[in-house]
PDB file of N, CA and C in Angstrom:
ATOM      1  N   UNK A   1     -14.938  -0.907   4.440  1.00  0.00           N
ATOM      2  CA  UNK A   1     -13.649  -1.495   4.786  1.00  0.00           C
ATOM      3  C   UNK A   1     -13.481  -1.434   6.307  1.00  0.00           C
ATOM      4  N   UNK A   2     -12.833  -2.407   6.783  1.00  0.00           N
ATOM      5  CA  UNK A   2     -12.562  -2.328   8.178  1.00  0.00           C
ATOM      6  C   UNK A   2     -12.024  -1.539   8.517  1.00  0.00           C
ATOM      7  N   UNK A   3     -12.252  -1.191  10.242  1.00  0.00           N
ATOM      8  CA  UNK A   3     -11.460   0.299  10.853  1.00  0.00           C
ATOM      9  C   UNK A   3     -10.479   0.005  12.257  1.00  0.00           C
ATOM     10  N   UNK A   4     -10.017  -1.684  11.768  1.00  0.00           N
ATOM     11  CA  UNK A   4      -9.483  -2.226  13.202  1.00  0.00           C
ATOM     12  C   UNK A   4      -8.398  -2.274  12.318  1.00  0.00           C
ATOM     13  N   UNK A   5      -6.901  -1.391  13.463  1.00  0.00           N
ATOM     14  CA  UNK A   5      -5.595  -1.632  13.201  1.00  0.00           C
ATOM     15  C   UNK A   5      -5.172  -2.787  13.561  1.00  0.00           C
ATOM     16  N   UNK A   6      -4.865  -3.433  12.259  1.00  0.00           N
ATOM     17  CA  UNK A   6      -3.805  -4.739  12.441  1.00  0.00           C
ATOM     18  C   UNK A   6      -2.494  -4.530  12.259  1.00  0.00           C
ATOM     19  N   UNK A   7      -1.596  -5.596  12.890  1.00  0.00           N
ATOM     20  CA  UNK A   7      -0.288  -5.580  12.493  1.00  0.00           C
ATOM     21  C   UNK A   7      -0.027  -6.250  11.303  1.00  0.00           C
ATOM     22  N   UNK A   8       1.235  -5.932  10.757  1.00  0.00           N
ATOM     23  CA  UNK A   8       1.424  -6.322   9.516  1.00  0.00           C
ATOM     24  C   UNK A   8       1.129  -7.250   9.236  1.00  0.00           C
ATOM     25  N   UNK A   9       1.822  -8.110   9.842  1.00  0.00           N
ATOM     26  CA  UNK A   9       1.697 -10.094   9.770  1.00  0.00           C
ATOM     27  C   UNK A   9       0.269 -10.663   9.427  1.00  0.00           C
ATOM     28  N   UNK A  10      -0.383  -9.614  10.091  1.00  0.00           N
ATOM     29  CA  UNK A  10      -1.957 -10.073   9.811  1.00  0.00           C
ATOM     30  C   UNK A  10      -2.558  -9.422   8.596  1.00  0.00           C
ATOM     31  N   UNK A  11      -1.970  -8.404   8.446  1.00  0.00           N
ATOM     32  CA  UNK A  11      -2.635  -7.710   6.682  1.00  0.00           C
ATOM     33  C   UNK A  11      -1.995  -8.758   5.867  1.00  0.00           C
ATOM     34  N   UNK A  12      -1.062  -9.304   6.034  1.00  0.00           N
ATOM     35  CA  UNK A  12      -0.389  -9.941   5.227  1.00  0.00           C
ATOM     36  C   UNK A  12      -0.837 -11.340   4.883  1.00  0.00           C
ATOM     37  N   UNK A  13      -1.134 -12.197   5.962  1.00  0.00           N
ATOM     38  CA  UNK A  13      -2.239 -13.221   5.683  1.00  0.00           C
ATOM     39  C   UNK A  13      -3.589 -13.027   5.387  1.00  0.00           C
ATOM     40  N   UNK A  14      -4.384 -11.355   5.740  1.00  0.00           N
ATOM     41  CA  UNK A  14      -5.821 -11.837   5.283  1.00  0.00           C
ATOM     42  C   UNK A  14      -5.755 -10.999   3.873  1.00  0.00           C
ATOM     43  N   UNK A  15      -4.720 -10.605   3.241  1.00  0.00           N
ATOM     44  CA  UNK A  15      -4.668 -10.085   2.062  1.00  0.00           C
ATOM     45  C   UNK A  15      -3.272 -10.411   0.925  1.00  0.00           C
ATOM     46  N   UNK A  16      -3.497 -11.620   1.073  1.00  0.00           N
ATOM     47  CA  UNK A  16      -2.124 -12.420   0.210  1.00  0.00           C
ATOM     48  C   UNK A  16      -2.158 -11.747  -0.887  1.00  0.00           C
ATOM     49  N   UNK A  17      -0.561 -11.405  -1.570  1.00  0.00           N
ATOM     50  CA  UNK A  17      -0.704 -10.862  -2.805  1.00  0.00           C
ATOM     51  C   UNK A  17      -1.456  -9.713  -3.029  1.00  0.00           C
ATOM     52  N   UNK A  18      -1.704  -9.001  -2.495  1.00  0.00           N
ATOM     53  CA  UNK A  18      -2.115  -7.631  -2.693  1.00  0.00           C
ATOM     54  C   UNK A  18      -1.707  -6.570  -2.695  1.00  0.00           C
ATOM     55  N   UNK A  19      -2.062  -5.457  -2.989  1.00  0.00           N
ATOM     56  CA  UNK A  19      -1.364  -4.253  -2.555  1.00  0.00           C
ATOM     57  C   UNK A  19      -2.527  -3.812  -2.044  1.00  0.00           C
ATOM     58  N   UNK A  20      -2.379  -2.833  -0.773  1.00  0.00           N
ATOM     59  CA  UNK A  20      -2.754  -2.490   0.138  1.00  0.00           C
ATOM     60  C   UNK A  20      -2.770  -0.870   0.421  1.00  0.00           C
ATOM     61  N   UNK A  21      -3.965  -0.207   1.222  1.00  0.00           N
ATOM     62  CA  UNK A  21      -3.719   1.171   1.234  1.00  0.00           C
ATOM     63  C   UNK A  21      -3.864   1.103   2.712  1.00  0.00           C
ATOM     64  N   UNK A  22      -2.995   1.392   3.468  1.00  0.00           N
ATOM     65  CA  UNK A  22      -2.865   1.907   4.898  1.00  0.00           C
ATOM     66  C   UNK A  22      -3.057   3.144   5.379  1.00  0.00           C
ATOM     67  N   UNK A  23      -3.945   3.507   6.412  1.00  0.00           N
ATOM     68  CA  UNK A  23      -3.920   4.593   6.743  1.00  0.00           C
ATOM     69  C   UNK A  23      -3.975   4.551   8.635  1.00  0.00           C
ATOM     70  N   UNK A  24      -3.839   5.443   8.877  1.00  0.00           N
ATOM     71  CA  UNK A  24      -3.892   5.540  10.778  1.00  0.00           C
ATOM     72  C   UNK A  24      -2.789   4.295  11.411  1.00  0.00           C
ATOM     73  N   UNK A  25      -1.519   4.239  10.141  1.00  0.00           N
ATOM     74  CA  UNK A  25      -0.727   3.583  10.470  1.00  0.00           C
ATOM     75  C   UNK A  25       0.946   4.191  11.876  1.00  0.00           C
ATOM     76  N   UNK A  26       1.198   2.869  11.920  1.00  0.00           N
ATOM     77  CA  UNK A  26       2.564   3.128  12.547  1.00  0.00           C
ATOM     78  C   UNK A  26       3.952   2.937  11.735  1.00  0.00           C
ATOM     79  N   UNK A  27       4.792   3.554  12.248  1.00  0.00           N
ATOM     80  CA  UNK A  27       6.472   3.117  11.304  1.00  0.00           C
ATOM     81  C   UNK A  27       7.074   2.920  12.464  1.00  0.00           C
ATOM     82  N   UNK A  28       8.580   2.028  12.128  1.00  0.00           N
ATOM     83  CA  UNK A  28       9.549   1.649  12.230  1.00  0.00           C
ATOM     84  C   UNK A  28      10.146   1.657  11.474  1.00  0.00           C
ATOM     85  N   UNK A  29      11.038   2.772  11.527  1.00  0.00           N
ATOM     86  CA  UNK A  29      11.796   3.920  10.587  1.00  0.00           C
ATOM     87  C   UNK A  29      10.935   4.253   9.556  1.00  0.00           C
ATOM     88  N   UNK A  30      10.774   3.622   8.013  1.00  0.00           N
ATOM     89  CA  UNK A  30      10.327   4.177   7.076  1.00  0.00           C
ATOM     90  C   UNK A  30       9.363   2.990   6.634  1.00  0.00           C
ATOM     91  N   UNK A  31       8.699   1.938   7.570  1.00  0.00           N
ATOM     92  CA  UNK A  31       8.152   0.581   7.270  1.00  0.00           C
ATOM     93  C   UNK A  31       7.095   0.555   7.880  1.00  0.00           C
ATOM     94  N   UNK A  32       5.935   0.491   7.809  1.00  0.00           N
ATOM     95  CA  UNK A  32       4.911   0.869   8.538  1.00  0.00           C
ATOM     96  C   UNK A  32       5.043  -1.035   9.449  1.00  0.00           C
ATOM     97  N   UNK A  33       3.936  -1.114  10.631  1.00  0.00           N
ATOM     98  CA  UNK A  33       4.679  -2.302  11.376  1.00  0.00           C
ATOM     99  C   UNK A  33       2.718  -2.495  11.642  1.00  0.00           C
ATOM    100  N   UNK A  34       2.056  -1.951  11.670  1.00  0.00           N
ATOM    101  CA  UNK A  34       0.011  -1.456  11.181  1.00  0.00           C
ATOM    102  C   UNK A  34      -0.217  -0.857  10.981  1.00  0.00           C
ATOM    103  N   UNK A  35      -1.608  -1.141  10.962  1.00  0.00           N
ATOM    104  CA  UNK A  35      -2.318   0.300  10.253  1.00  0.00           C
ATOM    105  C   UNK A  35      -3.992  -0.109   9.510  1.00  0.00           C
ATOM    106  N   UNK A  36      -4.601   0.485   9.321  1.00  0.00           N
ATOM    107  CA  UNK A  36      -5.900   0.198   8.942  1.00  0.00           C
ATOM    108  C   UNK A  36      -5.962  -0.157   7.257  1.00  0.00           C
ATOM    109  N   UNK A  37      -6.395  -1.216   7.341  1.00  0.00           N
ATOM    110  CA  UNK A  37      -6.698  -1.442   5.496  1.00  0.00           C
ATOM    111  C   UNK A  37      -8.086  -0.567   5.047  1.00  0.00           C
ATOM    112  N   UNK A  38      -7.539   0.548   4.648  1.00  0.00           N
ATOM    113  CA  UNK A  38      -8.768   1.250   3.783  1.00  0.00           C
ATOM    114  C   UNK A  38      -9.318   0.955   2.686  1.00  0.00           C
ATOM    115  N   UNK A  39      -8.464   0.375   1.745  1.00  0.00           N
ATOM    116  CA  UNK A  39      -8.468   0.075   0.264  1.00  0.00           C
ATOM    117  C   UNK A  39      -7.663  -1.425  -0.184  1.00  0.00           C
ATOM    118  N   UNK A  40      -7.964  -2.319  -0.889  1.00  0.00           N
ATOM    119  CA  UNK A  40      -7.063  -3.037  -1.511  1.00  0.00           C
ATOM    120  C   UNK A  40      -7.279  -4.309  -2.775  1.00  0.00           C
ATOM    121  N   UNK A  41      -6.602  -4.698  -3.321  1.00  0.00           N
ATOM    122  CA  UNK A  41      -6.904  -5.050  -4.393  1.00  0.00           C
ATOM    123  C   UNK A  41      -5.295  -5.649  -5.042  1.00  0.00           C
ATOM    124  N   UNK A  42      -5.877  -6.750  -5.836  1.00  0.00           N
ATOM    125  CA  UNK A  42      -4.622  -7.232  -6.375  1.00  0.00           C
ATOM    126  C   UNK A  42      -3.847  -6.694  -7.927  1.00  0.00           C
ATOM    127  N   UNK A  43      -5.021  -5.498  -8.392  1.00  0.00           N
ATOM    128  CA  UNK A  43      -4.330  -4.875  -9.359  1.00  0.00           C
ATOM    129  C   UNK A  43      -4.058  -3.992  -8.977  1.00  0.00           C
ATOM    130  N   UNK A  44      -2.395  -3.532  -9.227  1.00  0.00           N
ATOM    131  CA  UNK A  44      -1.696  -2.249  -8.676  1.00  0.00           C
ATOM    132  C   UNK A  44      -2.724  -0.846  -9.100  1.00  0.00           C
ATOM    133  N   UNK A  45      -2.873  -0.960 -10.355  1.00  0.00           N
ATOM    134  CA  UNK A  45      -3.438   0.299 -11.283  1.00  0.00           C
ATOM    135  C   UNK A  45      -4.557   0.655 -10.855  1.00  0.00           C
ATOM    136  N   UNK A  46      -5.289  -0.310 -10.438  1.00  0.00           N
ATOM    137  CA  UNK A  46      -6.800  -0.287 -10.041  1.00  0.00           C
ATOM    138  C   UNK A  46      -6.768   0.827  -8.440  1.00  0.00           C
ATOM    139  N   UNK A  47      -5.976   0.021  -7.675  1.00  0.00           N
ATOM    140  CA  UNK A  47      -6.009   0.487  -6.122  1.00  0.00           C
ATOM    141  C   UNK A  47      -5.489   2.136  -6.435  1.00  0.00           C
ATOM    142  N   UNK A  48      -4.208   1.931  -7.056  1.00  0.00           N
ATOM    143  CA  UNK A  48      -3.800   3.340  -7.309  1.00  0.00           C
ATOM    144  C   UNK A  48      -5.105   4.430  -8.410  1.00  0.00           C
ATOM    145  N   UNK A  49      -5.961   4.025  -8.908  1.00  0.00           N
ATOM    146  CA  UNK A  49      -6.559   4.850  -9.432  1.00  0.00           C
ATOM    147  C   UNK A  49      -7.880   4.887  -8.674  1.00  0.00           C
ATOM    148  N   UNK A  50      -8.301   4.220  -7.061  1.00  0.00           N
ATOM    149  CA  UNK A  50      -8.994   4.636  -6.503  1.00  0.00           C
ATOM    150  C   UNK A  50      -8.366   5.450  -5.330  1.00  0.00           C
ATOM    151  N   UNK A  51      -7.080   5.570  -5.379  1.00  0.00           N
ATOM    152  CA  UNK A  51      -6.226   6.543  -4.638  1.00  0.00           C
ATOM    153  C   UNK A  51      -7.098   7.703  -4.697  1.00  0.00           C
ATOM    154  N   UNK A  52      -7.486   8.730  -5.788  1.00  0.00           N
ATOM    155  CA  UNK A  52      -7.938   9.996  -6.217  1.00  0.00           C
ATOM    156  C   UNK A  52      -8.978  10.173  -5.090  1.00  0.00           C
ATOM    157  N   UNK A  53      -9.862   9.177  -4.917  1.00  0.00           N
ATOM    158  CA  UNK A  53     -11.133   9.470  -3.937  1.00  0.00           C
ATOM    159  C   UNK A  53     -11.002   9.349  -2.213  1.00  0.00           C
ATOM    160  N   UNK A  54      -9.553   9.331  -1.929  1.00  0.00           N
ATOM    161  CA  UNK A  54      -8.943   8.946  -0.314  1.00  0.00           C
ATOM    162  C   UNK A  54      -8.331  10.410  -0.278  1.00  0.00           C
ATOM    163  N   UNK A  55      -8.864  11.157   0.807  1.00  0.00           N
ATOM    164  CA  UNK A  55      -8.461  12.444   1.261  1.00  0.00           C
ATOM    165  C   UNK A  55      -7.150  12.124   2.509  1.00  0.00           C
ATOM    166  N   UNK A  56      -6.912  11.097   2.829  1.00  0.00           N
ATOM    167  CA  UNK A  56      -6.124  10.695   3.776  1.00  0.00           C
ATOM    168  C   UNK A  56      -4.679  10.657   3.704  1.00  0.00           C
ATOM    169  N   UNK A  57      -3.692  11.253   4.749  1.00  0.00           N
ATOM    170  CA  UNK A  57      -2.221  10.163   4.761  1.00  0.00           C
ATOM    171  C   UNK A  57      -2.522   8.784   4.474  1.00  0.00           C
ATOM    172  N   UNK A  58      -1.889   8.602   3.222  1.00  0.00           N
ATOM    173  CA  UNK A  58      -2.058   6.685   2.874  1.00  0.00           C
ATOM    174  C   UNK A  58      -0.669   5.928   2.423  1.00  0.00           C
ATOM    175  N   UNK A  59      -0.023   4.800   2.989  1.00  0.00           N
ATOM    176  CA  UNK A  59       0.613   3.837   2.632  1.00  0.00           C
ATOM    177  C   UNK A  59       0.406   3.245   1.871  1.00  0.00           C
ATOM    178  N   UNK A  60       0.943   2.660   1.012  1.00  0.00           N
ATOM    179  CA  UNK A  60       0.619   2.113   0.025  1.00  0.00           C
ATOM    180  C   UNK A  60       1.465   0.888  -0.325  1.00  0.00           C
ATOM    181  N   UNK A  61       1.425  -0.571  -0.129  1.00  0.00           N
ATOM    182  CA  UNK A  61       2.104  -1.596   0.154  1.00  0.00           C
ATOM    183  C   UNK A  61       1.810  -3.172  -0.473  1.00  0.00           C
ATOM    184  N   UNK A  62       2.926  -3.900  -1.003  1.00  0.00           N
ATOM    185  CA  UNK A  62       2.464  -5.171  -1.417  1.00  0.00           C
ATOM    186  C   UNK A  62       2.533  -6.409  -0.430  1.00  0.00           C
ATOM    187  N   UNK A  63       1.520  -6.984  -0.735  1.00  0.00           N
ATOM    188  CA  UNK A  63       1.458  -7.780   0.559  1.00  0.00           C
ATOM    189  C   UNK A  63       2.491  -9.498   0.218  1.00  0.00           C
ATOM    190  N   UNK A  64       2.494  -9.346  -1.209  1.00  0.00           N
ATOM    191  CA  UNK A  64       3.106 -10.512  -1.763  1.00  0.00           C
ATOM    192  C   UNK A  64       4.913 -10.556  -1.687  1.00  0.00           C
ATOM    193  N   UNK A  65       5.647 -11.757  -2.385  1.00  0.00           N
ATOM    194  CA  UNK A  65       7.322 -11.303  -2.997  1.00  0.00           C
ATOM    195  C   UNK A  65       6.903 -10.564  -4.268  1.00  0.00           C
ATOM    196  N   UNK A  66       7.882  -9.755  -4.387  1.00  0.00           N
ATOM    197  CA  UNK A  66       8.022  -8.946  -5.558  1.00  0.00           C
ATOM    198  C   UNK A  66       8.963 -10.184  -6.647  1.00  0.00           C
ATOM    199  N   UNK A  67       8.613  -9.386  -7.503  1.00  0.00           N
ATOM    200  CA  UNK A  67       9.718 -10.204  -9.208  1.00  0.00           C
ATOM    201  C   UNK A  67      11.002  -9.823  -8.703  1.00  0.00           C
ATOM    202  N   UNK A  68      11.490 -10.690  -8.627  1.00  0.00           N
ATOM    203  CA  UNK A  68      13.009 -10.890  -8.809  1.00  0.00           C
ATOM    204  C   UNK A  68      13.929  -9.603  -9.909  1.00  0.00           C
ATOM    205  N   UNK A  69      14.485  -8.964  -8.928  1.00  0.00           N
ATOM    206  CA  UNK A  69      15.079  -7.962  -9.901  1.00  0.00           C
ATOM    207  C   UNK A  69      14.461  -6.560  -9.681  1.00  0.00           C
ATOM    208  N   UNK A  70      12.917  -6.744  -8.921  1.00  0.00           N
ATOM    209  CA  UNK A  70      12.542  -5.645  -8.491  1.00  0.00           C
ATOM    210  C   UNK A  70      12.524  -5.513  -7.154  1.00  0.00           C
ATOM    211  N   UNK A  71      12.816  -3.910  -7.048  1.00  0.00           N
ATOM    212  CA  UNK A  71      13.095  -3.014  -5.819  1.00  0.00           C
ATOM    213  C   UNK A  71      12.658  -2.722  -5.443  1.00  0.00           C
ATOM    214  N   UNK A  72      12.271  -2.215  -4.319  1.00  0.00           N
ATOM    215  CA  UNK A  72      11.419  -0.966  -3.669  1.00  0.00           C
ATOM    216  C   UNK A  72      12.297  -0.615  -2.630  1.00  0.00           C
ATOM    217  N   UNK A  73      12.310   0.617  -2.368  1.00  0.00           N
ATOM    218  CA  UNK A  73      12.463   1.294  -1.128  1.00  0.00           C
ATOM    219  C   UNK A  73      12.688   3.189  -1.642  1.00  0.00           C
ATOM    220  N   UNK A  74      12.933   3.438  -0.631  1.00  0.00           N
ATOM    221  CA  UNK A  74      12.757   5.245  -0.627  1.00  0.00           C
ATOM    222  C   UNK A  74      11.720   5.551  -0.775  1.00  0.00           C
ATOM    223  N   UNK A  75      11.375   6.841  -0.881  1.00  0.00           N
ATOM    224  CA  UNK A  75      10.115   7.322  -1.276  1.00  0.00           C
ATOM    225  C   UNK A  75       9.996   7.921  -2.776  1.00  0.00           C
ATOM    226  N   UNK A  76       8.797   7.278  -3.200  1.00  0.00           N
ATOM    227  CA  UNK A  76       8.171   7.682  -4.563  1.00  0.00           C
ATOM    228  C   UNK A  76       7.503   8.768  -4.864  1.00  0.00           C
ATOM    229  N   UNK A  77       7.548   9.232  -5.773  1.00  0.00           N
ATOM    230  CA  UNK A  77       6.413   9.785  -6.395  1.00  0.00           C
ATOM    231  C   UNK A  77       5.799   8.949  -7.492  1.00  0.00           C
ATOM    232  N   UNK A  78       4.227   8.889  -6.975  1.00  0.00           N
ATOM    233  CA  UNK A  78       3.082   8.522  -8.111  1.00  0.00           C
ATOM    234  C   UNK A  78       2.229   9.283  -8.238  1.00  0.00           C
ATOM    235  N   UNK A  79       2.302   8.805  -9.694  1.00  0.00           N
ATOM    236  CA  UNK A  79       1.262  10.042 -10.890  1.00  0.00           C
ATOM    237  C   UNK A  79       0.068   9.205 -11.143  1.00  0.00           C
ATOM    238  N   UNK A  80      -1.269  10.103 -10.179  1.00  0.00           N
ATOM    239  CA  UNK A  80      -2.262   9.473  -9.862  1.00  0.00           C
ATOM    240  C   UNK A  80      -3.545   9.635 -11.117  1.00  0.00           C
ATOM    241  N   UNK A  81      -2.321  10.145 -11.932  1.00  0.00           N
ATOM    242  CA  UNK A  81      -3.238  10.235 -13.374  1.00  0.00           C
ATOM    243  C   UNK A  81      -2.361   8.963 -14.267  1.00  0.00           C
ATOM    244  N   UNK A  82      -1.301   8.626 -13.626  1.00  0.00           N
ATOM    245  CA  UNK A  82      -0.847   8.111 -14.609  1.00  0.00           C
ATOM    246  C   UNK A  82      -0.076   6.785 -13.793  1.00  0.00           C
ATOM    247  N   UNK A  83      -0.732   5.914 -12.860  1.00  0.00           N
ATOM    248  CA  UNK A  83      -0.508   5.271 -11.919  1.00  0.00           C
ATOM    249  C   UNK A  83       0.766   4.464 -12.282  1.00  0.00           C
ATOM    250  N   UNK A  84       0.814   3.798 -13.695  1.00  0.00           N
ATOM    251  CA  UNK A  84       2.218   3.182 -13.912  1.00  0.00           C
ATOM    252  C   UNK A  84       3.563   4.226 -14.052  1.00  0.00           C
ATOM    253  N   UNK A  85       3.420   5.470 -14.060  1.00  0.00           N
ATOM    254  CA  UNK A  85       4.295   6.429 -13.975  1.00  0.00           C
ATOM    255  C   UNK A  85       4.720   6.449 -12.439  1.00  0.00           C
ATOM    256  N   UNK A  86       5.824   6.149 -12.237  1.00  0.00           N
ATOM    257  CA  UNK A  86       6.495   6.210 -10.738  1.00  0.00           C
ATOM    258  C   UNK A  86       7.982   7.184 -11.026  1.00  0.00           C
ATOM    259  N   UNK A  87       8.327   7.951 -10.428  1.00  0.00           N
ATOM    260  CA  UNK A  87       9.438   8.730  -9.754  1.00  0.00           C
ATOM    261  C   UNK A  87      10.056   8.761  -8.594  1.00  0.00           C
ATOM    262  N   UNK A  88      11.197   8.924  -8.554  1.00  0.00           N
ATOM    263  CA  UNK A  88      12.205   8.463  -7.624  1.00  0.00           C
ATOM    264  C   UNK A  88      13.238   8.406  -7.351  1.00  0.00           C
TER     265      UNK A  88
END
């Protein structure tokens, strides 16, 4: 995987629809603004269950719109045994 920090705008076009694992990133407040794509993939479950093998601070982000009706923000807890299990 590449080790060049991009800004968002650009993870965001070379990884449409994805979710994304960031690491050696930056914030603006609680939003990362780059950061290095370590990992990514368009199935949530998948990326999150290669989470286990990343020893790193990692972000974890969709690059697409979400479904209508769904939320995100604050911080989560995910159960990296049980990746569709989220807390919060």
């Amino acid at each position: 995987m590449a080790t060049e920090k991009l800004p968002w705008d650009e993870i965001k076009k070379k990884f449409p629809d994805e979710w994304v694992v960031l690491v050696d990133y930056e914030l603006d407040g609680d939003i990362p603004t780059n950061g290095v794509v370590l990992d990514h993939g368009s199935v949530k479950k998948e990326v999150y269950q290669r989470l286990r093998e990343i020893n790193d601070e990692c972000f974890v982000l969709y690059t697409g719109k979400m479904r209508r009706g769904l939320v995100m923000g604050g911080l989560y807890a995910v159960d990296l045994e049980d990746p569709d299990r989220v807390e919060g």
